[in-house]
Structures are given as C-alpha cells and as structure tokens.
N, C-alpha and C. Protein backbone atom coordinates (compact mmCIF):
# COMPACT_ATOMS: atom_id res chain seq x y z
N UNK A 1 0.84 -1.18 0.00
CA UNK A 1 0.00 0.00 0.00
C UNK A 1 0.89 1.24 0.00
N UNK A 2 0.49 2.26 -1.04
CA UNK A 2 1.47 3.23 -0.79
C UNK A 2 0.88 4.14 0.15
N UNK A 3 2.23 5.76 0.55
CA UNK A 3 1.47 6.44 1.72
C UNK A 3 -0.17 7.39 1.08
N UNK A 4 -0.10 7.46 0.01
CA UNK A 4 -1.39 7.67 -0.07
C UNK A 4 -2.92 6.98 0.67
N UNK A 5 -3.01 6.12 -0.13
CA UNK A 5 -4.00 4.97 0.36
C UNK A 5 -3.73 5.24 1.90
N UNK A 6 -2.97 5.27 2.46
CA UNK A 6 -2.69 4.88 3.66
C UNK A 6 -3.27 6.17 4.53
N UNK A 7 -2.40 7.20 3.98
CA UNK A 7 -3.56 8.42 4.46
C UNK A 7 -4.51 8.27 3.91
N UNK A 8 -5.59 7.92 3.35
CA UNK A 8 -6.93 8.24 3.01
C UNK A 8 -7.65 7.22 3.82
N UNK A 9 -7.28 6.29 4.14
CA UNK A 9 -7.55 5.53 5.32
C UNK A 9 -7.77 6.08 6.28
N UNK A 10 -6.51 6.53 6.84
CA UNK A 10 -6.24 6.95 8.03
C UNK A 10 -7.30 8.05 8.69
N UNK A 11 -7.58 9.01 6.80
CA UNK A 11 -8.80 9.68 7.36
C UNK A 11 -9.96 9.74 7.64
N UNK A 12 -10.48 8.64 6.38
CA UNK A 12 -11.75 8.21 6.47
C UNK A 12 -11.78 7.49 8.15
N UNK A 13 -11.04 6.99 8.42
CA UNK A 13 -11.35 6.29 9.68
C UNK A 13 -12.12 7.04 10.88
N UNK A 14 -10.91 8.57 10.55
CA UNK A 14 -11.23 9.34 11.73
C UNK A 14 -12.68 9.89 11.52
N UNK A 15 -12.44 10.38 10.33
CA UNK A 15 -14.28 10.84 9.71
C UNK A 15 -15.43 10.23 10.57
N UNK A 16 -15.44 8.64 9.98
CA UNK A 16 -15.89 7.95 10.36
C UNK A 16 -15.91 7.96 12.16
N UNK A 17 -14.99 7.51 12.79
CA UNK A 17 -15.06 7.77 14.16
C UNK A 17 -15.66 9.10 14.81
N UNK A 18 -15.44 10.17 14.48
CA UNK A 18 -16.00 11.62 14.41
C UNK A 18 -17.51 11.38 14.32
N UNK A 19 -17.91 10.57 13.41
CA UNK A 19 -19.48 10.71 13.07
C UNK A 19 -20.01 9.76 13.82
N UNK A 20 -19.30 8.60 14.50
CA UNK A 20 -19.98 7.91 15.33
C UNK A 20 -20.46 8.39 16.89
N UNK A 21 -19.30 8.90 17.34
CA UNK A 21 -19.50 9.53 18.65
C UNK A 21 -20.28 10.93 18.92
N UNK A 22 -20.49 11.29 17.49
CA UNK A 22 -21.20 12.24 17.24
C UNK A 22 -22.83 11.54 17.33
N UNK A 23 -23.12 10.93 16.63
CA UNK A 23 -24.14 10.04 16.88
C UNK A 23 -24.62 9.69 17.76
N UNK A 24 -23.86 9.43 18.98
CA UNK A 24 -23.86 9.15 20.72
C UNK A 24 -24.11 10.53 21.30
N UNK A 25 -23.46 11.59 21.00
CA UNK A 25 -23.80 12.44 21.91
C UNK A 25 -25.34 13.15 21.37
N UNK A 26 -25.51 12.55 19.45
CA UNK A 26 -26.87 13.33 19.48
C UNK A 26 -27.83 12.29 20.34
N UNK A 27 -27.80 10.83 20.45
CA UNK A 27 -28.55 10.16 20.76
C UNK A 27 -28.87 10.51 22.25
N UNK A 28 -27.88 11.00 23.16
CA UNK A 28 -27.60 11.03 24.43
C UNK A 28 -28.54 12.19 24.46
N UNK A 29 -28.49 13.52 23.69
CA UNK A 29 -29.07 14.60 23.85
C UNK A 29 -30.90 14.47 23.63
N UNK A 30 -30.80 13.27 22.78
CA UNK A 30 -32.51 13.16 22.35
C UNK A 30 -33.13 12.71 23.51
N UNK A 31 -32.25 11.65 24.36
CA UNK A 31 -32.89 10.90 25.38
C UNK A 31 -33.21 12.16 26.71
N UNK A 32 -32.17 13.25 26.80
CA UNK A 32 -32.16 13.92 27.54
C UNK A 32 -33.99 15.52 27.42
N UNK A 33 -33.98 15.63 25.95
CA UNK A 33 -35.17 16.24 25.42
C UNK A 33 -36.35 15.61 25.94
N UNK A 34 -35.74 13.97 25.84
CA UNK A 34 -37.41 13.02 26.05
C UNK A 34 -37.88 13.03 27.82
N UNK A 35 -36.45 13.40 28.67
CA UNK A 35 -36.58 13.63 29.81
C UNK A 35 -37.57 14.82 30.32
N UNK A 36 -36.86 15.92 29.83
CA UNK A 36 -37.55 17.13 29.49
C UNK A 36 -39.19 17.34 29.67
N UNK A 37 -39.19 16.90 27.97
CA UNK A 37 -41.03 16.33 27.63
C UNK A 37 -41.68 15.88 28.59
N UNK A 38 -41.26 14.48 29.28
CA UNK A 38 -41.79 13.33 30.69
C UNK A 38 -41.82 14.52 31.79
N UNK A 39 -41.42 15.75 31.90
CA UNK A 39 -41.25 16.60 33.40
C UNK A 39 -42.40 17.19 33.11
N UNK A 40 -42.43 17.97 32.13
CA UNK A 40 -43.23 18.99 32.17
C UNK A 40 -44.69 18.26 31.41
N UNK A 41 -44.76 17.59 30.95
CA UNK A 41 -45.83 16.33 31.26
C UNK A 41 -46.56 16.36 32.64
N UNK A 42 -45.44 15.84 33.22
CA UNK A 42 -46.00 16.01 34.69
C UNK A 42 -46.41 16.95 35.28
N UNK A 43 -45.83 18.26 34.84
CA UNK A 43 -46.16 18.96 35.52
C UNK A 43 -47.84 19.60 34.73
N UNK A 44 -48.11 18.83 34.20
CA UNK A 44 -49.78 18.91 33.55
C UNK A 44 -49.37 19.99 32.23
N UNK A 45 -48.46 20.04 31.53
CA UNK A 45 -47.76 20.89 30.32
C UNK A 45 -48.30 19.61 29.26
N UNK A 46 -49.00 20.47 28.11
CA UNK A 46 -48.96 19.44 26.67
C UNK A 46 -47.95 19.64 26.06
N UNK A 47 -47.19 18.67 26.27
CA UNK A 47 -46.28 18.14 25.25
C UNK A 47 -46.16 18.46 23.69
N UNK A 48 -47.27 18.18 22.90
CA UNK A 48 -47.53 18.54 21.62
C UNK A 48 -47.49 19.42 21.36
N UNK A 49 -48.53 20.57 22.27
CA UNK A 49 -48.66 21.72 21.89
C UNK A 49 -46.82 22.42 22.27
N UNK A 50 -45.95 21.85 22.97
CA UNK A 50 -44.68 22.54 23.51
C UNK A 50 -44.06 22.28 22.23
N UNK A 51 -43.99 21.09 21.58
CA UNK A 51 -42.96 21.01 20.79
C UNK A 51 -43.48 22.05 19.68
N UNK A 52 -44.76 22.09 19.15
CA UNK A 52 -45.30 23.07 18.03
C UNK A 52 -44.54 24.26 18.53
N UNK A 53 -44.73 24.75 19.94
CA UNK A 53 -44.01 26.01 20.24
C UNK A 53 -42.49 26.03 20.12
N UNK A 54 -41.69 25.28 20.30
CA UNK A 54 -40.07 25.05 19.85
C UNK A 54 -39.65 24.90 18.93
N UNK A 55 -40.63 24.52 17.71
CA UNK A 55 -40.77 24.39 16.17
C UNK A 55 -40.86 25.94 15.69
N UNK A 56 -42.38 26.69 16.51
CA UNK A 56 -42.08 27.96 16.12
C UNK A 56 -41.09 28.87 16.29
N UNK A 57 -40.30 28.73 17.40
CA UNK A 57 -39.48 29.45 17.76
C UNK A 57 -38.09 29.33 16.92
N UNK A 58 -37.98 28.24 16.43
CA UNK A 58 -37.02 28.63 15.68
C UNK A 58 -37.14 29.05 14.53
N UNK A 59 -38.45 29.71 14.13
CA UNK A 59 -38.32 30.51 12.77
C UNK A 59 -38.51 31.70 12.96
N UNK A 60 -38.01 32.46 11.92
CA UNK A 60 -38.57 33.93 12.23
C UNK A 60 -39.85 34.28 11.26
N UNK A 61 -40.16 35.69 12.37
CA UNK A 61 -41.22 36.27 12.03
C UNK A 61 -42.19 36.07 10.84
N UNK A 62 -41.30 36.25 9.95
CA UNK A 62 -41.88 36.50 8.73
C UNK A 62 -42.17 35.17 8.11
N UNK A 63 -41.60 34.18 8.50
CA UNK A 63 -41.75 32.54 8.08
C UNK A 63 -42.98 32.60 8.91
N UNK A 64 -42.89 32.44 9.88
CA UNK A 64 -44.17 32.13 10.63
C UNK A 64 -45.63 32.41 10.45
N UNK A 65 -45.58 34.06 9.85
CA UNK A 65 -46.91 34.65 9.50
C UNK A 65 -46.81 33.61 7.88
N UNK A 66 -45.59 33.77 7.30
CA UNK A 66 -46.49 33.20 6.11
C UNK A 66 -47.23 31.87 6.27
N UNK A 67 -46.51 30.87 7.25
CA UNK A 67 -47.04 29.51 7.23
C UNK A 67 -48.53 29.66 8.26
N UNK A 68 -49.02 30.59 8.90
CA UNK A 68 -49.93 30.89 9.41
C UNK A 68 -51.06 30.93 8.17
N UNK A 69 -50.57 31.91 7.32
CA UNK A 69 -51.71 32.59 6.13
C UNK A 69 -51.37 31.46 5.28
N UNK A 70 -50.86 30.37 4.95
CA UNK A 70 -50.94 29.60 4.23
C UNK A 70 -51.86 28.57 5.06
N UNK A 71 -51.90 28.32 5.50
CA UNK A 71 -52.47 27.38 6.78
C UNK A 71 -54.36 27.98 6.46
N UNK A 72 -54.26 29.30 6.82
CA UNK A 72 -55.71 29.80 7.16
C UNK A 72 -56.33 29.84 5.61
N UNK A 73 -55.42 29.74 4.50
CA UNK A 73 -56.24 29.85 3.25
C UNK A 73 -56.77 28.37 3.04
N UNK A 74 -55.89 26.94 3.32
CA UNK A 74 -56.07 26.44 3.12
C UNK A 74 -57.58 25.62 4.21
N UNK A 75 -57.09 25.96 4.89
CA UNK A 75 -58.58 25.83 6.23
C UNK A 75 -59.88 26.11 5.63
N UNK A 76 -59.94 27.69 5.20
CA UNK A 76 -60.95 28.34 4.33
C UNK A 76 -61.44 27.48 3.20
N UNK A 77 -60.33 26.83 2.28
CA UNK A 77 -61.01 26.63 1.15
C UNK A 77 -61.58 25.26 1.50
N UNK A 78 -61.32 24.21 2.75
CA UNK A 78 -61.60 23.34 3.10
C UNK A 78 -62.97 23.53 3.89
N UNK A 79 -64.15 24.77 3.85
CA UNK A 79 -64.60 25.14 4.98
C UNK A 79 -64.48 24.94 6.68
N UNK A 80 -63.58 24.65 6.79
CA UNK A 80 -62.90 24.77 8.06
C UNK A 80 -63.03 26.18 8.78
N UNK A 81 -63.41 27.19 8.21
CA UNK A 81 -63.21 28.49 8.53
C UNK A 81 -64.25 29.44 7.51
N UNK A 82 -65.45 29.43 7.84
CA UNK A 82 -66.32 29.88 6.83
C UNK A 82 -65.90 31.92 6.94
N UNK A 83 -66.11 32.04 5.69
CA UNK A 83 -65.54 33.64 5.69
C UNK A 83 -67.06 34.08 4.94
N UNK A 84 -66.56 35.80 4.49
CA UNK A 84 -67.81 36.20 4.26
C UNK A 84 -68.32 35.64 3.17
N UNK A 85 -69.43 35.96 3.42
CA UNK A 85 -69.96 35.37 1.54
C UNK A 85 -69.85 33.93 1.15
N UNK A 86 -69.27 32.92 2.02
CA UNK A 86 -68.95 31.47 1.54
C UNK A 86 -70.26 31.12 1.54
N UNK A 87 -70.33 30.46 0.25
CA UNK A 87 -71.42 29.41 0.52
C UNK A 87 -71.22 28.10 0.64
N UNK A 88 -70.08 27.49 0.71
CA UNK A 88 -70.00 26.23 0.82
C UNK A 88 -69.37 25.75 2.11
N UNK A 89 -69.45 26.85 3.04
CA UNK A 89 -69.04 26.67 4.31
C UNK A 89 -70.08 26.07 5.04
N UNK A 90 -69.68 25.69 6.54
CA UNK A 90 -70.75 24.93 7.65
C UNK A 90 -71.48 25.95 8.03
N UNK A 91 -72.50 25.85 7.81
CA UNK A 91 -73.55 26.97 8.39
C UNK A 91 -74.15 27.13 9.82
N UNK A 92 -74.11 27.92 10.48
CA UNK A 92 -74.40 28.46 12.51
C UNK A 92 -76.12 27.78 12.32
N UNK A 93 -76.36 26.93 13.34
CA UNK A 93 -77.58 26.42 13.25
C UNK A 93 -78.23 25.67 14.85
C-alpha cells in the first residue's frame, strides 16, 4: 500500500469515528429532550402543543406569519373556517 492509500484511510477512519461519537452524543441529547417532555408532562404541560411552540421558535417572524396565512387559506377553502360570503361553508344552526 502506498502512503497515499494509507492516508486516506487513516482519514476516512477518523471521519468515520468523528461521526460515530457524534451520533452518541446526538442520541444522548434526544434521550435527555425526552426527559424534558416526561417533566413537564407532569407537571400537567402538553407536550404537543410545547414542541409546536419550539418548532415555532425557531423561525422567524416572517416565516411564521407566512405559514400561518398559508395554513388559514387552506382551512378556508376546506370550509374549516367559513368567511364572508362562503357558501359552501358549515352553516351556525
């Protein structure tokens, strides 16, 4: 084997090793999130609704309103959300 091969080994290895223990500490960190979730569970906190809120938070502003108004058009055209003038919305009865 010449020293080529030999370094490219040598690096892929480490690569490789790098991405494994990397793997462990994300795994370690997920288990630690799921801890998290199980507390404030307890402490009578919805879960679902928390993570939607940690989802929002990492976007900004302007992402957010749009996926809001994309959200509410599509609600609308589903009558989910009767607006003025719809006629094919659920009607108050």
């Amino acid at each position: 084997m010449d020293t080529t091969t030999t370094f490219a080994q040598g690096q892929l290895r480490s690569l490789v090793e790098r991405i494994e223990r990397l793997e462990e500490d994300k795994a370690s960190i997920a288990a630690d999130i799921k801890e998290v979730y199980a507390e404030a569970k307890a402490h009578g906190f919805d879960t679902k609704i928390m993570r939607k809120v940690v989802s929002l938070r990492k976007k900004d502003r302007a992402e957010r309103e749009e996926e809001e108004t994309v959200l509410e058009l599509y609600m609308h055209a589903l009558g989910m959300i009767p607006g003025a003038g719809d006629q094919d919305g659920p009607t108050e009865g």
